[in-house]
Protein backbone atom coordinates (compact mmCIF):
# COMPACT_ATOMS: atom_id res chain seq x y z
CA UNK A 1 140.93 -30.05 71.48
CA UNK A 2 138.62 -31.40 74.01
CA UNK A 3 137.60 -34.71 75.69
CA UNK A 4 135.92 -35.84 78.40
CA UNK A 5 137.02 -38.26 81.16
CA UNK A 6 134.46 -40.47 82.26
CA UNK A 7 135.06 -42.78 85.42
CA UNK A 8 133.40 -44.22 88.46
CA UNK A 9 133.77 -42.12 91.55
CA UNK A 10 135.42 -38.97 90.61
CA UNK A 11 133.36 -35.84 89.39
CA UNK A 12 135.97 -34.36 87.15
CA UNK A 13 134.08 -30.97 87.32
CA UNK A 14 134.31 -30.83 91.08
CA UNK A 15 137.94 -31.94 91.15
CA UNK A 16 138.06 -28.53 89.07
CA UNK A 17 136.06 -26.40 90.99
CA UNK A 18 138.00 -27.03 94.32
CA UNK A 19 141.27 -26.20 92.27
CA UNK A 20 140.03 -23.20 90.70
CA UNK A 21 138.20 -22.17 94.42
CA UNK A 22 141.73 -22.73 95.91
CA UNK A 23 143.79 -20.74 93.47
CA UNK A 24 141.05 -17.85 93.93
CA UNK A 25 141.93 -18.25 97.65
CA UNK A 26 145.48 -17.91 97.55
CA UNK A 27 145.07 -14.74 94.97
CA UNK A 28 142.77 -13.41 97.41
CA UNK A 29 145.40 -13.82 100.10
CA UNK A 30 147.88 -11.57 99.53
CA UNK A 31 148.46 -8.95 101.83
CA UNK A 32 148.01 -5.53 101.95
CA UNK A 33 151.05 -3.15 102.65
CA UNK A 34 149.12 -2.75 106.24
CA UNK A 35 149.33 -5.90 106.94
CA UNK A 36 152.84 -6.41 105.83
CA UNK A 37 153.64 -3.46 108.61
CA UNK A 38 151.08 -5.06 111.29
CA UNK A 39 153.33 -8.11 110.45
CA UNK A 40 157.14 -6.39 109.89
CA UNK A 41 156.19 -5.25 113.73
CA UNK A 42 156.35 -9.23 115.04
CA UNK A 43 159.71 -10.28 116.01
CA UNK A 44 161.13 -12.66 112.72
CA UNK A 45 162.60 -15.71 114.65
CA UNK A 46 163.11 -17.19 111.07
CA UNK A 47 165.17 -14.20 109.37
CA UNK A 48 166.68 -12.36 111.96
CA UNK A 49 167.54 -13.23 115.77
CA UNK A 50 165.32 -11.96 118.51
CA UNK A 51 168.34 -10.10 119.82
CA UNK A 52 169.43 -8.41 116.92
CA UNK A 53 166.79 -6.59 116.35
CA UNK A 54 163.32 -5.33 117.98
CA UNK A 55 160.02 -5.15 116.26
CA UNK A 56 159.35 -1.46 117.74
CA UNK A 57 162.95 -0.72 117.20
CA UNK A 58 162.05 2.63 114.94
CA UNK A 59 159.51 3.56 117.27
CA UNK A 60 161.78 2.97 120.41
CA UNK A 61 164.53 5.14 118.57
CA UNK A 62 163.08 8.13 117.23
CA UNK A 63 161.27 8.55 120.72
CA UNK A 64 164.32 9.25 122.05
CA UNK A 65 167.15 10.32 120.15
CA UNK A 66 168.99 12.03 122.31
CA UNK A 67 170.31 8.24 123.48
CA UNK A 68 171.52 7.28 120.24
CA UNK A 69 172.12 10.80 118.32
CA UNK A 70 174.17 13.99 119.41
CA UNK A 71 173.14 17.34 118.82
CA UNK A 72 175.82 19.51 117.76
CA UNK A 73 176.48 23.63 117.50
CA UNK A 74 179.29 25.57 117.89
CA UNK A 75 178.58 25.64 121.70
CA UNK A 76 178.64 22.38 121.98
CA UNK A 77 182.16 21.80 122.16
CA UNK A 78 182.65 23.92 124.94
CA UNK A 79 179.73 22.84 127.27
CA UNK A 80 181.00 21.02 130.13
CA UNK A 81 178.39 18.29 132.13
CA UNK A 82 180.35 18.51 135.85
CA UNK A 83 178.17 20.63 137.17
CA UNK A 84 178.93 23.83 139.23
CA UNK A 85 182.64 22.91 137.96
CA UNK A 86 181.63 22.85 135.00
CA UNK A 87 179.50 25.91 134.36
CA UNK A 88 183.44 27.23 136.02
CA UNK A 89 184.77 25.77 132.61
CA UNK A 90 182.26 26.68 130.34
CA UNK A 91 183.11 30.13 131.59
CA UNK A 92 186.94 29.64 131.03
CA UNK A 93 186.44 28.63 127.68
CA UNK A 94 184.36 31.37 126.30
CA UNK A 95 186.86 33.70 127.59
CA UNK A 96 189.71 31.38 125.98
CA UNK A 97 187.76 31.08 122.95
CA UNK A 98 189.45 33.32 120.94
CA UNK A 99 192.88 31.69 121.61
CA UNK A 100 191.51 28.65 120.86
CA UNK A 101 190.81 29.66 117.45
CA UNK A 102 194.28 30.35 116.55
CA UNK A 103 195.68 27.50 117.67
CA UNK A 104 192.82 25.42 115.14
CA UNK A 105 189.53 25.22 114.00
CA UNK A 106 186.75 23.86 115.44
CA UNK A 107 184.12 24.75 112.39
CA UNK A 108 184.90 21.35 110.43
CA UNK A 109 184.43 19.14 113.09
CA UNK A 110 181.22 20.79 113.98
CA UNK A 111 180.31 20.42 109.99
CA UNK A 112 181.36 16.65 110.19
CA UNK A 113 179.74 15.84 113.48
CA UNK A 114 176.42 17.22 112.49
CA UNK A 115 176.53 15.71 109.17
CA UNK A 116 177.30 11.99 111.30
CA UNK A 117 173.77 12.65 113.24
CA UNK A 118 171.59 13.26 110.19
CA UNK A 119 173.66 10.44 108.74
CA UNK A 120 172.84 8.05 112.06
CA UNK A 121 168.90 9.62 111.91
CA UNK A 122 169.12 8.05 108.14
CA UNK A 123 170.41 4.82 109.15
CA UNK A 124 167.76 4.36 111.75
CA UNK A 125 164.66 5.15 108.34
CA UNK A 126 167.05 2.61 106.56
CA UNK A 127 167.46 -0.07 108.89
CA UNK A 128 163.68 0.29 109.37
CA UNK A 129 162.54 -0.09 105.37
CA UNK A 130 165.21 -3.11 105.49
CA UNK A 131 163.13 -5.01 108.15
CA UNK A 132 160.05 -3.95 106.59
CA UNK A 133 161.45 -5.08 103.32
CA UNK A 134 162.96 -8.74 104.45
CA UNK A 135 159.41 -9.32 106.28
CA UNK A 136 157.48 -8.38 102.91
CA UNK A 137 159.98 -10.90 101.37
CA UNK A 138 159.35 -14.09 104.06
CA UNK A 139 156.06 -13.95 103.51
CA UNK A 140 156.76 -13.65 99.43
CA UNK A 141 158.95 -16.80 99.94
CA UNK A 142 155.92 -18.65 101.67
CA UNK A 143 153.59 -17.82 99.36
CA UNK A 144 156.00 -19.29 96.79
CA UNK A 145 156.56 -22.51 98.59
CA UNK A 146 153.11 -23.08 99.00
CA UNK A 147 152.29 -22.34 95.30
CA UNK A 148 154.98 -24.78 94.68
CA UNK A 149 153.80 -27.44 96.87
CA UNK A 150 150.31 -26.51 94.67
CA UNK A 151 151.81 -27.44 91.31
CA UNK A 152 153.58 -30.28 92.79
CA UNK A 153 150.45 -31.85 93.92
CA UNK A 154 148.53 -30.32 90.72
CA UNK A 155 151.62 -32.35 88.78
CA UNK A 156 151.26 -35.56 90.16
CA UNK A 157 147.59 -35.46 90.07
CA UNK A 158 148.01 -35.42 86.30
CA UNK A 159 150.28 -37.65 85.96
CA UNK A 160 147.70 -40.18 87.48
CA UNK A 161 145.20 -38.54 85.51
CA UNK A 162 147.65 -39.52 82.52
CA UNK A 163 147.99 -43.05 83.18
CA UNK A 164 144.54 -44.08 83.82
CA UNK A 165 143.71 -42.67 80.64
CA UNK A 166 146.76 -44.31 78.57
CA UNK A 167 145.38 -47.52 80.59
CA UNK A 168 141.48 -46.73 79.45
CA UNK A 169 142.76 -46.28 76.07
CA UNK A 170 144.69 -49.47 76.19
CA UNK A 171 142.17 -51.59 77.46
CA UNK A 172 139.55 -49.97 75.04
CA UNK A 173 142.27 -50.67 71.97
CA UNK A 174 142.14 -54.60 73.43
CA UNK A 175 139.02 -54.98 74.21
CA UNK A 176 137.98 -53.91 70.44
CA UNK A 177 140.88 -55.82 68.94
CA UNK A 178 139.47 -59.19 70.80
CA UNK A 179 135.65 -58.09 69.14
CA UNK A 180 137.40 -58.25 65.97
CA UNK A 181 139.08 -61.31 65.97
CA UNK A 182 136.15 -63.00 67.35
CA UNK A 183 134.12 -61.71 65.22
CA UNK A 184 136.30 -62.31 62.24
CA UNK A 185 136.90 -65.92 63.31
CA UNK A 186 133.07 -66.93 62.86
């Protein structure tokens, strides 16, 4: 089923050609996961408050871990940070170690504590992915507004469309109708 629309002033075929060029635009406009990372590094004022979280926050963090994360060993529970004091206690407490031990042990809270810092270097990848993930998704959202404000244009555009042809058809239908009755009447 085909027909064509003729009318003064507008070049169907070019109406067509701009929508088609347009729609080749926006599929050429998607971005590339680069570019989703060039953008995931701006701050998102719309998603996410400045203050809550920094664009080189991964960066910032796993360049310096040791202000976020602990280390631990077995030693580390008996390192002391006074000092000349404190290298004093750290020598106390290898000599008390062994009492230590009977009185409890400190094995399964080294086990737990390590486990926390691998869990806290995981959080930081997470956390990361997540802002990398809501940015790919803002700019999926825009894309989908602006295809929708697309269609809604493309809609009422054809609705027009529609009712200057129902009101060519109509005036064609009385326009022949009066042909026939005058030429019936004579």
């Amino acid at each position: 089923m085909s027909f064509e629309i003729r009318a003064e002033g507008v070049d169907v075929q070019e109406v067509m050609a701009r929508i088609r060029a347009r729609i080749a635009e926006k599929k050429a406009g998607l971005l590339t996961e680069e570019e989703v990372r060039e953008i995931a590094e701006h701050r998102l004022p719309g998603v996410l408050d400045a203050h809550d979280l920094k664009s080189g926050l991964l960066a910032e963090l796993l360049e310096q871990p040791s202000r976020w994360n602990y280390t631990f060993d077995p030693e580390t529970l008996y390192r002391s940070s006074r000092g000349s004091v404190g290298r004093v206690l750290e020598a106390i407490r290898r000599l008390l170690r062994p009492i230590q031990k009977l009185f409890w042990n400190p094995n399964p809270m080294i086990t737990a504590l390590s486990r926390q810092s691998d869990l806290n270097t995981y959080y930081i990848h997470l956390l990361h992915n997540l802002a990398l993930e809501v940015t790919r998704l803002n700019l999926e959202v825009q894309d989908l507004k602006n295809r929708n404000l697309q269609l809604q244009a493309r809609t009422e555009f054809l609705a027009r469309r529609e009712k200057v042809l129902e009101g060519m058809v109509a005036y064609r239908a009385t326009e022949g109708e009066g042909k026939v009755s005058a030429d019936g009447g004579s």
